[in-house]
Protein backbone atom coordinates (compact mmCIF):
# COMPACT_ATOMS: atom_id res chain seq x y z
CA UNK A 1 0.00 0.00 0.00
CA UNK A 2 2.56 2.80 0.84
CA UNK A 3 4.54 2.03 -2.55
CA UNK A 4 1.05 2.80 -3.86
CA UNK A 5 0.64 5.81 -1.88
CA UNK A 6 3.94 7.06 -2.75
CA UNK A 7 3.10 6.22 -7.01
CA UNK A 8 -0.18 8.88 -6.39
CA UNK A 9 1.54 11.60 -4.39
CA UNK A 10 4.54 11.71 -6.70
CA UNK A 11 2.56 11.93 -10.11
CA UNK A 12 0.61 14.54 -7.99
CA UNK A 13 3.51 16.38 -7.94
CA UNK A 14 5.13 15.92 -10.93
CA UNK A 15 1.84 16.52 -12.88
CA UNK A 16 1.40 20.15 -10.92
CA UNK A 17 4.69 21.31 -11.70
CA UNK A 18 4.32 20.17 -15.22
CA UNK A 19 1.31 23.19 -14.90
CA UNK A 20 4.02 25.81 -14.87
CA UNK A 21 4.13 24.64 -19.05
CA UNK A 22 2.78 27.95 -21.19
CA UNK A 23 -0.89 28.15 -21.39
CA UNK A 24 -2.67 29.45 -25.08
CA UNK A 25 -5.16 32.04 -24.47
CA UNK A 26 -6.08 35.69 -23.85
CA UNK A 27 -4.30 37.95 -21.46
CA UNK A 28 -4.23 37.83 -17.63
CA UNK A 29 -7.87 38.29 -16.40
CA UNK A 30 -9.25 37.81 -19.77
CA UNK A 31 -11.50 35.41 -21.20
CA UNK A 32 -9.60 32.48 -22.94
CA UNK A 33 -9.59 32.35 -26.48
CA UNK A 34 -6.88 30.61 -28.57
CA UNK A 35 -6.83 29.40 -32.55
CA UNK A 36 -5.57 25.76 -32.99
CA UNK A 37 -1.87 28.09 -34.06
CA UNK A 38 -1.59 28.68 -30.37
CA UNK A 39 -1.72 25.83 -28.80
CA UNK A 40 1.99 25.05 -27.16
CA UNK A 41 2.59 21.39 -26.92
CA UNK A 42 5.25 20.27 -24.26
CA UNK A 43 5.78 16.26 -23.78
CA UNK A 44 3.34 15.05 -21.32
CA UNK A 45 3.74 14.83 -17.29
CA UNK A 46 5.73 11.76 -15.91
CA UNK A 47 2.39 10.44 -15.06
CA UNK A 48 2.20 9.38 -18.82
CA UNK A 49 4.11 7.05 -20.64
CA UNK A 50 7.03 8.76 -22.51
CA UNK A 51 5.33 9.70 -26.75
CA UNK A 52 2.24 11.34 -25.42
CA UNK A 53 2.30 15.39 -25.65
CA UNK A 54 0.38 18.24 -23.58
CA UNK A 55 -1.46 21.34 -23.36
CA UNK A 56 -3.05 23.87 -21.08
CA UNK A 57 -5.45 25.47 -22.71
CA UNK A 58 -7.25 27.15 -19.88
CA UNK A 59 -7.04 27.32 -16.16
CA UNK A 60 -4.24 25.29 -13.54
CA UNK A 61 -5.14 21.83 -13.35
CA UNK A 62 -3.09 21.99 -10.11
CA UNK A 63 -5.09 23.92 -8.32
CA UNK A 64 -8.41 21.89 -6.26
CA UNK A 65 -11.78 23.60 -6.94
CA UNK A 66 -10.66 25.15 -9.96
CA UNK A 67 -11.97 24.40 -13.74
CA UNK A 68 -9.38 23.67 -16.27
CA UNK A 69 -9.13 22.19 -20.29
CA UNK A 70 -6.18 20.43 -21.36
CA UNK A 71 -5.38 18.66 -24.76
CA UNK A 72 -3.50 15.39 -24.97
CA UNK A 73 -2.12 14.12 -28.07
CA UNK A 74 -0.93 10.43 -28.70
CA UNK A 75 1.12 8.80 -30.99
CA UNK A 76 -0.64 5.46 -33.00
CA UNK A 77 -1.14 2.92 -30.45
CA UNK A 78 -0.37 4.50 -27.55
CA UNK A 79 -2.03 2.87 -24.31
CA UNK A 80 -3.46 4.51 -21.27
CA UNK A 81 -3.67 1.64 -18.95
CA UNK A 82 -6.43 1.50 -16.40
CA UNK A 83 -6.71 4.32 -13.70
CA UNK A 84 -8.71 7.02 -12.14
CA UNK A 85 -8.73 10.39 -11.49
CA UNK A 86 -10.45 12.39 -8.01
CA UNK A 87 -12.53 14.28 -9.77
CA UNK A 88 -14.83 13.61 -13.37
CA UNK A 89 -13.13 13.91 -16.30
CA UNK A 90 -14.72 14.91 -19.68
CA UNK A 91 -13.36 13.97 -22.83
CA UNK A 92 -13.67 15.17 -26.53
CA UNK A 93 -11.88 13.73 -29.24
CA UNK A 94 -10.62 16.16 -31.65
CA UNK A 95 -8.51 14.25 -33.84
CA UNK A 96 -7.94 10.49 -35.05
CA UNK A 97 -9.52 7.72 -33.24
CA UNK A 98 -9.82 7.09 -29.34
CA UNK A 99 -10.52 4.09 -28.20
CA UNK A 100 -11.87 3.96 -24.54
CA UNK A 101 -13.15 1.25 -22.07
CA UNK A 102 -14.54 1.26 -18.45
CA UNK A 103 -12.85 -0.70 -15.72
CA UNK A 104 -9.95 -1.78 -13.57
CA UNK A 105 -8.70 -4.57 -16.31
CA UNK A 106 -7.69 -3.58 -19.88
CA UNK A 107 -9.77 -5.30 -22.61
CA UNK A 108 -9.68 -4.39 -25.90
CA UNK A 109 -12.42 -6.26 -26.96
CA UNK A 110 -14.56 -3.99 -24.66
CA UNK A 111 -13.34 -0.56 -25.97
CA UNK A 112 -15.27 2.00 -27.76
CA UNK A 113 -14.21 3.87 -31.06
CA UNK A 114 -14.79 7.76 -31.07
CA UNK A 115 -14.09 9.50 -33.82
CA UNK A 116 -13.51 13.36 -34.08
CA UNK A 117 -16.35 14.57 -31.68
CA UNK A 118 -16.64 11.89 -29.83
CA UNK A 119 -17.80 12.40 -26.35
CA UNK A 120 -17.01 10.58 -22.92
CA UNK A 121 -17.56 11.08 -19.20
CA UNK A 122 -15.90 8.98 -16.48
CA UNK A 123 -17.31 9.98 -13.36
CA UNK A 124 -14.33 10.30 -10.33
CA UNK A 125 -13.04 7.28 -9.22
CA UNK A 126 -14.10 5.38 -12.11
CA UNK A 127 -11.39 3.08 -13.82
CA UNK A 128 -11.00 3.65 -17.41
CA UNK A 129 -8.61 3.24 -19.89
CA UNK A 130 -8.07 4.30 -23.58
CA UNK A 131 -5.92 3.70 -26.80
CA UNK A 132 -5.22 5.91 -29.51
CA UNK A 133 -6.32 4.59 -33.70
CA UNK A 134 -3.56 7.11 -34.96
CA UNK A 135 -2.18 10.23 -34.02
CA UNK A 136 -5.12 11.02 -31.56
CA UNK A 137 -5.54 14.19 -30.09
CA UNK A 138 -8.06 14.81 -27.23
CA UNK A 139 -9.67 17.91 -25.07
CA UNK A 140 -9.86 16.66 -21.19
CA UNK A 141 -12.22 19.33 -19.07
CA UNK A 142 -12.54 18.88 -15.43
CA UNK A 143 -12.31 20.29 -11.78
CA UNK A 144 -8.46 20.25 -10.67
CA UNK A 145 -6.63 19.40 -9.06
CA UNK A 146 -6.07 16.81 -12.09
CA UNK A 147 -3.95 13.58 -10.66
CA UNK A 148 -4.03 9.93 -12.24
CA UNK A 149 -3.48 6.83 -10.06
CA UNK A 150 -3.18 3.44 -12.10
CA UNK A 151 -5.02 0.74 -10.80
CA UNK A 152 -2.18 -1.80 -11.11
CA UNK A 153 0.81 0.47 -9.66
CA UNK A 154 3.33 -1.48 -12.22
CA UNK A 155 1.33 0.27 -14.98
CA UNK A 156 2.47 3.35 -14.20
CA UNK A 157 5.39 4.70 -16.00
CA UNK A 158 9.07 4.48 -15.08
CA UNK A 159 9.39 8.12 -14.27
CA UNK A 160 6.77 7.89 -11.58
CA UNK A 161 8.60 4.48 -9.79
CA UNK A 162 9.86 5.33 -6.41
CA UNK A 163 13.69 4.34 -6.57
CA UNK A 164 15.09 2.36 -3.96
């Protein structure tokens, strides 16, 4: 349990300073508005396996109580193995093909294709996991602070391994 514990708290960590990345948008106190041009991609937290790339688009996913949108785009056949997050997470594909299923057990045979548009809710501490059809790029909008703990701690990536 505590190697566990320590998996969470670290990709806590390592996901909020990955928030100091730069965010698209307006100016300071502004409403955000960006053109797909703006976007700044930056490879993705250590929570992630290495390939995937990451955006702030709005708000600090860092920060508890506070709305955010990120983007999250995945080389072909990149895995997301199964995990949760503390609060809901909404997802919109915007590009290629994501493949998602529900649970603590990865099944591909149980996965659902969305195409650009596609729409998906798992509610907080729900076990999902998803796999991109292509390069796959996806909008995530939720209530921070955003953290992922895998269900099987050897899932998550070698970055986020305490080291003895």
């Amino acid at each position: 349990m505590r190697h566990h514990q320590t998996i969470v708290v670290a990709s806590f960590v390592a996901i909020a300073a990955s928030f100091s990345l730069p965010r698209m948008g307006a100016a300071q106190g502004a409403a955000p508005v960006a053109t797909p041009q703006d976007v700044q991609w930056s490879p993705a937290p250590p929570v992630f396996q290495p390939g995937a790339q990451f955006a702030v688009v709005q708000g600090d996913p860092s920060k508890a109580g506070e709305e955010f949108t990120v983007r999250l785009r995945f080389p072909n056949g990149y895995k997301v193995q199964p995990h949760t997050h503390p609060t809901a997470e909404h997802v919109t594909v915007l590009a290629g093909t994501f493949l998602v299923g529900m649970g603590s057990t990865f099944d591909a045979t149980k996965m659902i294709a969305l195409a650009p548009g596609g729409f998906v809710t798992a509610p907080a501490e729900h076990a999902h996991y998803a796999q991109a059809r292509g390069e796959t790029v996806v909008q995530i909008h939720a209530i921070g602070p955003f953290a992922l703990t895998y269900v099987n701690p050897a899932d998550a990536p070698v970055a986020m391994k305490p080291k003895r």
